[in-house]
Protein backbone atom coordinates (compact mmCIF):
# COMPACT_ATOMS: atom_id res chain seq x y z
CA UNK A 1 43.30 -20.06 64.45
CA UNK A 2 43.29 -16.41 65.19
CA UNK A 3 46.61 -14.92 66.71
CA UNK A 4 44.55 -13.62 70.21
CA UNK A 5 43.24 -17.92 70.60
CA UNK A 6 46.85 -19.20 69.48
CA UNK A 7 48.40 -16.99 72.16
CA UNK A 8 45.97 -17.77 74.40
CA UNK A 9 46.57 -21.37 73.77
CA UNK A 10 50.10 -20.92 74.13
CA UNK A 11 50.01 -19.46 77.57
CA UNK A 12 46.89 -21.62 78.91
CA UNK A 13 49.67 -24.41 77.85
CA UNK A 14 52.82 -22.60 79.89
CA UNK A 15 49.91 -22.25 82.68
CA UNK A 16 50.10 -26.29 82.53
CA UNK A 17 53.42 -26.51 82.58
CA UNK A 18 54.00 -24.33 85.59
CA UNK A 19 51.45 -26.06 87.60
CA UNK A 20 52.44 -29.64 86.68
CA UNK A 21 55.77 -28.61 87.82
CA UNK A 22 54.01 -27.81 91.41
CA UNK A 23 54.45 -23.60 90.82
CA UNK A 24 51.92 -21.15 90.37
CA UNK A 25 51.70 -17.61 88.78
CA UNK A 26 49.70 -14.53 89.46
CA UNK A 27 47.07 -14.83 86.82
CA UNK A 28 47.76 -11.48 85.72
CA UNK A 29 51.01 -12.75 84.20
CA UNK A 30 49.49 -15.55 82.33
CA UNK A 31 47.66 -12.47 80.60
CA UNK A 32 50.64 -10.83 80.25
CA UNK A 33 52.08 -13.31 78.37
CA UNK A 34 49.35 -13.65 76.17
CA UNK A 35 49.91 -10.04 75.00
CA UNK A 36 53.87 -10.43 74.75
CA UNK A 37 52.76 -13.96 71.99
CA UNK A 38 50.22 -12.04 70.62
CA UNK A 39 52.47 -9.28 70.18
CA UNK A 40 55.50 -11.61 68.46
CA UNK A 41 53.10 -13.13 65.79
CA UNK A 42 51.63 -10.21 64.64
CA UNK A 43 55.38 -8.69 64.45
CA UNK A 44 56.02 -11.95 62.21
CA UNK A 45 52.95 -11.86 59.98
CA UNK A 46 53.58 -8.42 59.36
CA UNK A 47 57.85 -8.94 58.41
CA UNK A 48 56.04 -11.52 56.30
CA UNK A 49 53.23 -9.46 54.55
CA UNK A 50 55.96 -6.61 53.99
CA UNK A 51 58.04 -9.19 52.01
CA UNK A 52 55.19 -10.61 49.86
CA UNK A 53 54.07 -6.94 48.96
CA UNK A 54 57.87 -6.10 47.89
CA UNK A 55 57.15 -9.36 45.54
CA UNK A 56 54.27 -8.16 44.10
CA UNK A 57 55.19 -4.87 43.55
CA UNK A 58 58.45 -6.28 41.97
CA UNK A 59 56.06 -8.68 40.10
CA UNK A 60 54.05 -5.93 39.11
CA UNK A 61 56.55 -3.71 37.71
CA UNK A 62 58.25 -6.71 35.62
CA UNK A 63 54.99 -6.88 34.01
CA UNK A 64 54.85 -3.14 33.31
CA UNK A 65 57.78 -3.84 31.63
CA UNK A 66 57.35 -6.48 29.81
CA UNK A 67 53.87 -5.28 28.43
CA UNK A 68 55.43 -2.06 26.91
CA UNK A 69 58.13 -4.07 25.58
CA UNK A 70 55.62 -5.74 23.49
CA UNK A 71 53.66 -2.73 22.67
């Protein structure tokens, strides 16, 4: 799932919530929040991308390394 349909899905579920409990929202909110999930996961898969390319580039310099080492 895409992060714009998994916050969507997250705040069409809040929506439930909120109206099971017998309260209702401007719908302009429920869009808001939206943005403010969509927002947090992309923060999160980007903290995680950074990391992984910090690996690699680690990773790649080890085998720099260990290539001349054997040369």
């Amino acid at each position: 799932m895409h992060q714009s349909d998994h916050a969507k899905a997250m705040a069409d579920r809040f929506r439930e919530l909120v109206e099971e409990a017998g309260d209702s929202l401007p719908v302009g909110h429920y869009d808001e929040l939206k943005l403010i999930i969509e927002a947090g996961i992309d923060t999160a898969l980007l903290e995680v991308m950074g990391k992984i390319a910090s690996q690699l580039t680690k990773m790649s310099h080890d085998i720099q390394n260990k290539a001349e080492f054997f040369n």
